[in-house]
N, C-alpha and C. Protein backbone atom coordinates (compact mmCIF):
# COMPACT_ATOMS: atom_id res chain seq x y z
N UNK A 1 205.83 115.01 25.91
CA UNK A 1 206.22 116.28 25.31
C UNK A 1 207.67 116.55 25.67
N UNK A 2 208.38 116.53 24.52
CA UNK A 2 210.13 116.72 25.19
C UNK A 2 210.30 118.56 25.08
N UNK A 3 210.06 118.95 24.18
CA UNK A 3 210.02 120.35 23.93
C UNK A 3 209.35 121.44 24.80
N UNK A 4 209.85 122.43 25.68
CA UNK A 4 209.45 123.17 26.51
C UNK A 4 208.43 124.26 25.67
N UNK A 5 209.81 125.01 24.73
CA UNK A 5 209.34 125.89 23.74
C UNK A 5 208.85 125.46 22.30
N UNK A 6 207.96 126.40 21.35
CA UNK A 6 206.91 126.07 20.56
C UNK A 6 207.19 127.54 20.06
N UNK A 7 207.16 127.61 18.42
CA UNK A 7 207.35 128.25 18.11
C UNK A 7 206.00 128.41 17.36
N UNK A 8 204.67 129.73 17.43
CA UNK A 8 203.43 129.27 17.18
C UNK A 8 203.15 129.69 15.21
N UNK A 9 202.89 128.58 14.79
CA UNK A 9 202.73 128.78 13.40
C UNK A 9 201.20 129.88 12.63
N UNK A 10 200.30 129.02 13.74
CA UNK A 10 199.24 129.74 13.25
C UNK A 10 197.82 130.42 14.63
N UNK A 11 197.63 131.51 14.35
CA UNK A 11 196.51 131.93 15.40
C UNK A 11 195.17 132.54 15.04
N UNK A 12 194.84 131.39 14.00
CA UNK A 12 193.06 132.11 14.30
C UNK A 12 192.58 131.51 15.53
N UNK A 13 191.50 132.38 14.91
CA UNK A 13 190.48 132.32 16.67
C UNK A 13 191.12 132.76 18.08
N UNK A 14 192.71 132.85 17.47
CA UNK A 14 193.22 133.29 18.81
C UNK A 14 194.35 134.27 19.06
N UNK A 15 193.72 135.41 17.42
CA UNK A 15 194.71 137.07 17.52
C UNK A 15 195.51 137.45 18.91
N UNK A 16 194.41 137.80 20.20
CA UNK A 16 194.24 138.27 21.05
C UNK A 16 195.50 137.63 21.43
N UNK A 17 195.69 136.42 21.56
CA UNK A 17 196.51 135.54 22.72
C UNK A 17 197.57 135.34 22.28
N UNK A 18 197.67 134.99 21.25
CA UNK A 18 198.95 134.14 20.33
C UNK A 18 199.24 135.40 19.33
N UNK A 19 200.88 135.10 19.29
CA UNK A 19 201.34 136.21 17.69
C UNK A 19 202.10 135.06 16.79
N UNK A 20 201.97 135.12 15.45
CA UNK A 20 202.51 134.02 15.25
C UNK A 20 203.98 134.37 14.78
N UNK A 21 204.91 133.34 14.61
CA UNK A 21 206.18 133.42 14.82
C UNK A 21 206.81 133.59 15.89
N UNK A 22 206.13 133.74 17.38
CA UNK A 22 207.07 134.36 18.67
C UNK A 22 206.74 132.43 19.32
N UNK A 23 207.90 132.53 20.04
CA UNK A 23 208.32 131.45 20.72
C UNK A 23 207.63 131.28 22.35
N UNK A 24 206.84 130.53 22.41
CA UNK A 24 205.96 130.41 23.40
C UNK A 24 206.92 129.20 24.61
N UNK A 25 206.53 129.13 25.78
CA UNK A 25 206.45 128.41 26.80
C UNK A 25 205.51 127.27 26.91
N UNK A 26 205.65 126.13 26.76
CA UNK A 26 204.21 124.94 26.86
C UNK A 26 204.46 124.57 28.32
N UNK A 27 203.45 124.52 28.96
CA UNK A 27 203.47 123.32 30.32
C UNK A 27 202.85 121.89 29.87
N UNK A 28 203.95 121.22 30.83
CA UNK A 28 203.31 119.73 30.66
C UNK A 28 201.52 119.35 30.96
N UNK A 29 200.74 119.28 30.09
CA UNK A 29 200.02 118.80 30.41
C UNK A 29 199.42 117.10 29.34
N UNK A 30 199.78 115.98 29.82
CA UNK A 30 199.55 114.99 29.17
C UNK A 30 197.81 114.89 28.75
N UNK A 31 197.04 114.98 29.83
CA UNK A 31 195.89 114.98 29.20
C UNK A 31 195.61 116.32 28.28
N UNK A 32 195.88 117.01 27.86
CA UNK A 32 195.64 117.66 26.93
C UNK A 32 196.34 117.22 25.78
N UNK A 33 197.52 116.82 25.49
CA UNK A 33 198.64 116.39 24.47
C UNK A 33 197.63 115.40 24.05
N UNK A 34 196.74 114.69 24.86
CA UNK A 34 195.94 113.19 24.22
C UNK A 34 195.35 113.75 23.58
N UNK A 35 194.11 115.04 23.50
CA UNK A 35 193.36 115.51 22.67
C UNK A 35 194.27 116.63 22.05
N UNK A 36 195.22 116.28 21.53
CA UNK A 36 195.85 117.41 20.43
C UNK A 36 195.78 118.80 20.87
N UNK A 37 195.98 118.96 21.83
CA UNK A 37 195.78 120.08 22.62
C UNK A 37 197.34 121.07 23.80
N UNK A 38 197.92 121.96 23.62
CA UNK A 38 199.07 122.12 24.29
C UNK A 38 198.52 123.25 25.15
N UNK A 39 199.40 123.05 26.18
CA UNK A 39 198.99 124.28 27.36
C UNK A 39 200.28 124.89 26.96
N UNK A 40 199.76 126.46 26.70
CA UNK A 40 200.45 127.37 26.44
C UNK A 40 200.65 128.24 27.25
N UNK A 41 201.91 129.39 28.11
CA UNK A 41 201.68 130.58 28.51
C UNK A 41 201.63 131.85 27.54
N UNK A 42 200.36 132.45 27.40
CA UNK A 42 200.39 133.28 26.25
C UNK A 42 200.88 134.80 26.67
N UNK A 43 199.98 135.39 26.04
CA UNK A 43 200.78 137.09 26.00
C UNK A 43 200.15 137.87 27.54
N UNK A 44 198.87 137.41 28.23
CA UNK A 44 198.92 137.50 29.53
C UNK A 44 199.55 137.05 30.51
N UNK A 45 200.34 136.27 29.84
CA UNK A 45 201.28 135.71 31.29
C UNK A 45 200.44 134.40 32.01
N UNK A 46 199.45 134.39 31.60
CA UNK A 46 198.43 132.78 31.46
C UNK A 46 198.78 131.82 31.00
N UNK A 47 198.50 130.45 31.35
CA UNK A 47 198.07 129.53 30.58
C UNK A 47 196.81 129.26 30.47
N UNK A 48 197.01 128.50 28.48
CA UNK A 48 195.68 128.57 28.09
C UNK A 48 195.94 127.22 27.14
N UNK A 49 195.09 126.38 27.08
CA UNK A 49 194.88 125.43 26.06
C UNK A 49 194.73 125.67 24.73
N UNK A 50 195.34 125.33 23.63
CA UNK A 50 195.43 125.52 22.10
C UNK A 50 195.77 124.64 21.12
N UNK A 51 195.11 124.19 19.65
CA UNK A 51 195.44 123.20 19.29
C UNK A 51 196.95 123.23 18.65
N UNK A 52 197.25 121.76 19.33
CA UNK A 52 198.49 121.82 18.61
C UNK A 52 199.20 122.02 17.44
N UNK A 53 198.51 121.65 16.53
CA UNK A 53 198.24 121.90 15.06
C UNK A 53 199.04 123.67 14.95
N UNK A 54 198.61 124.34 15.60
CA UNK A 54 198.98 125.64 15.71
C UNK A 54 200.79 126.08 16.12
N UNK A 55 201.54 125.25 16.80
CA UNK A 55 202.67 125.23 17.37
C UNK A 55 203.38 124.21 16.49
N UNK A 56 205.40 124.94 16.13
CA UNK A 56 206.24 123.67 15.96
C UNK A 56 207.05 123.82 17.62
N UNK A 57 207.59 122.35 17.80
CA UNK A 57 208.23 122.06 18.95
C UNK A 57 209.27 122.77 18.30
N UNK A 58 210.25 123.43 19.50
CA UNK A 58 212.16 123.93 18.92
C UNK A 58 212.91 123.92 20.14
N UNK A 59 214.00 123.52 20.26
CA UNK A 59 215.17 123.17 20.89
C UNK A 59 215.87 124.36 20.80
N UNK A 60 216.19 124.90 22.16
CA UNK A 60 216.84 126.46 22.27
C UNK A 60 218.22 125.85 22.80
N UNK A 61 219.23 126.55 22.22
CA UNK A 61 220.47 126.73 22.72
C UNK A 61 220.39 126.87 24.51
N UNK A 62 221.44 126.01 25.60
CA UNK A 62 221.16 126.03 26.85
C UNK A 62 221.06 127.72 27.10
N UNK A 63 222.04 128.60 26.31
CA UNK A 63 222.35 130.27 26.67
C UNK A 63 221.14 130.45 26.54
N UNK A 64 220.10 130.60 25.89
CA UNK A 64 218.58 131.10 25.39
C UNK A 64 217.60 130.60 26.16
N UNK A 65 218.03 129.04 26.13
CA UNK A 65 216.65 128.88 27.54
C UNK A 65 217.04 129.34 28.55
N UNK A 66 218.07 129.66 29.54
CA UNK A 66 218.02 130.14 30.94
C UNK A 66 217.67 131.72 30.35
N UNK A 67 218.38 132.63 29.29
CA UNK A 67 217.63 133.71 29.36
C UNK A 67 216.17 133.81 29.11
N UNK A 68 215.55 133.15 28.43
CA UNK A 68 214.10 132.81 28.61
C UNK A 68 213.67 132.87 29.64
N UNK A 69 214.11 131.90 30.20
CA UNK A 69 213.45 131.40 31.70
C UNK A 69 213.63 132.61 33.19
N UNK A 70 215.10 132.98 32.79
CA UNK A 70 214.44 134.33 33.32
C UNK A 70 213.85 135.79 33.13
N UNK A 71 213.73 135.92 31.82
CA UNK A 71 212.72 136.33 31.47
C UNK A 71 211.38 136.28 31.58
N UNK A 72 210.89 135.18 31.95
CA UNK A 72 209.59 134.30 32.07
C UNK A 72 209.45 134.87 33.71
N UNK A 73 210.18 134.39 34.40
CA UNK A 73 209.80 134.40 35.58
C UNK A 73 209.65 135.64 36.12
């Protein structure tokens, strides 16, 4: 997985967690990437497993990911 951020395309089954169009956080998790699957931090501040199918990968300007990231933290 080269892409940190995921920009989420689609959220059934998962209103609650996901909004679509907002730019999510993925953690590395390889065994999940095998079953088409991305670990996401969602709108609780959790991570949660979701199919990938649901997320595009996107490349943030370096200015945007450190404000992200501290944002995130």
């Amino acid at each position: 997985m080269k892409s940190k951020y995921f920009i989420c395309i689609d959220n059934r089954d998962a209103e609650a967690s996901l909004e679509r169009w907002k730019v999510y956080k993925a953690i590395e998790d390889n065994h999940a990437f095998k079953h088409k699957m991305i670990r996401i931090i969602d709108e609780s501040g959790e991570d949660y497993l979701f199919p990938l199918d649901y997320f595009v990968p996107i490349d943030l300007p370096q200015t945007v990911e450190r404000a992200m990231q501290t944002a995130i933290n």
